[in-house]
Protein backbone atom coordinates (compact mmCIF):
# COMPACT_ATOMS: atom_id res chain seq x y z
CA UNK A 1 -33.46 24.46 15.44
CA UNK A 2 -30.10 25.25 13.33
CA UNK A 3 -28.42 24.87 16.68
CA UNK A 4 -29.89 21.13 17.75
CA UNK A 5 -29.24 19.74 14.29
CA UNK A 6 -25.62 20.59 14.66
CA UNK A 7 -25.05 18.90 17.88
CA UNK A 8 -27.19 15.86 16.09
CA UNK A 9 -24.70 15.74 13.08
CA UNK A 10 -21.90 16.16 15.53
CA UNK A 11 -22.65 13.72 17.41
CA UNK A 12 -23.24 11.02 14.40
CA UNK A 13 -20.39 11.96 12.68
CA UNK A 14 -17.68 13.34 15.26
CA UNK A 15 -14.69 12.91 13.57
CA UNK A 16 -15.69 15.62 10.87
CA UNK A 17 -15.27 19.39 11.20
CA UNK A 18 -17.27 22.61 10.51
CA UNK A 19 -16.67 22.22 7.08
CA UNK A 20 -18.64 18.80 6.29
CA UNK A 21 -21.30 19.18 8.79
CA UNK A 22 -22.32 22.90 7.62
CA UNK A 23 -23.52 21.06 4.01
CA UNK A 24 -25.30 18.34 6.05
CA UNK A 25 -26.82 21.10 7.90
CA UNK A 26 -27.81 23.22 4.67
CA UNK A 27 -29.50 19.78 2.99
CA UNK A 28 -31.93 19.89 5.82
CA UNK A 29 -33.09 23.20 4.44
CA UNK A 30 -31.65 25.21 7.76
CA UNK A 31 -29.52 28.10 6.59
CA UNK A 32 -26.09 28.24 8.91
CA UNK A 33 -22.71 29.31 7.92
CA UNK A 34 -19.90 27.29 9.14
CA UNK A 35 -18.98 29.71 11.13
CA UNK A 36 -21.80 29.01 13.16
CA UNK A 37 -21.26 25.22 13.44
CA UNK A 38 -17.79 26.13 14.53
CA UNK A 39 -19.26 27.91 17.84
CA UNK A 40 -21.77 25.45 18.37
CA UNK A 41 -19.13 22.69 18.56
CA UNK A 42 -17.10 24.82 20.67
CA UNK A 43 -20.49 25.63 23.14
CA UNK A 44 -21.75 22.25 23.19
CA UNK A 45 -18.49 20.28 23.30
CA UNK A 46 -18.85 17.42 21.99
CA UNK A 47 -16.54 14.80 22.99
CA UNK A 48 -14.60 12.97 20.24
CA UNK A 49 -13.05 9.63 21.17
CA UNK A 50 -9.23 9.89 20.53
CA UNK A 51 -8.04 8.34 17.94
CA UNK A 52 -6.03 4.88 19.10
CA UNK A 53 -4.37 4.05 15.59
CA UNK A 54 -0.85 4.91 15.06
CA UNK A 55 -0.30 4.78 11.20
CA UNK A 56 2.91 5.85 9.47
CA UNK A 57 3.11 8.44 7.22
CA UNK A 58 5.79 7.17 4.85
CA UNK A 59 4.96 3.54 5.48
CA UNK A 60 5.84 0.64 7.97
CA UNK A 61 8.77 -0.19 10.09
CA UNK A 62 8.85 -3.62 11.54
CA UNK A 63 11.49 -6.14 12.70
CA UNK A 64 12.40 -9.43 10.47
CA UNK A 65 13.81 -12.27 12.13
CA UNK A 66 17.18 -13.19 10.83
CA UNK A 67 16.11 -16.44 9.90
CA UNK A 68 13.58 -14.79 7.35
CA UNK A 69 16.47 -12.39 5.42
CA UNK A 70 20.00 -11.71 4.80
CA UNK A 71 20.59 -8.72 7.25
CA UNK A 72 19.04 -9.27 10.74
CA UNK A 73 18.31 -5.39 10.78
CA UNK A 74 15.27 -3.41 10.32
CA UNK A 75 13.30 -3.21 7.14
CA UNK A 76 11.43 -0.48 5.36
CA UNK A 77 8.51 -1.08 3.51
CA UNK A 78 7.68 1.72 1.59
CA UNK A 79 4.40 0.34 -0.02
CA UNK A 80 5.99 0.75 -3.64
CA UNK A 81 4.31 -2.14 -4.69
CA UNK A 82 2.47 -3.14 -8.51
């Protein structure tokens, strides 16, 4: 029982580890350790789409056209913004 309601949560949420689908798995009144969702996942496999977006860490480098600043170089934005 434990076992199929892992795979269930896995499935609906597949992006999230052990430790936010052992909770889910505790509100339904089943009593597993996360442990135990952790070889589950690893038994059943459960296949999780890669993820296809790219985003920077320390924000955004992108190319301005000379036309629309000064330097015709790359530009930082850092996101520092009020």
């Amino acid at each position: 029982m434990e076992d199929q309601a892992i795979v269930r949560l896995s499935l609906k949420f597949p992006e999230w580890g052990a430790d936010k689908i052992g909770p889910l798995v505790r509100k339904e009144k089943l009593k597993v350790v996360n442990d135990r969702v952790r070889q589950v996942r690893r038994k059943e496999e459960p296949v999780v789409p890669p993820s296809n977006e790219k985003v920077a860490a320390f924000g955004a480098i992108y190319w301005s056209s000379p036309s629309e600043s000064i330097l015709s170089s790359a530009c930082v934005d850092m996101g520092f913004y009020p």
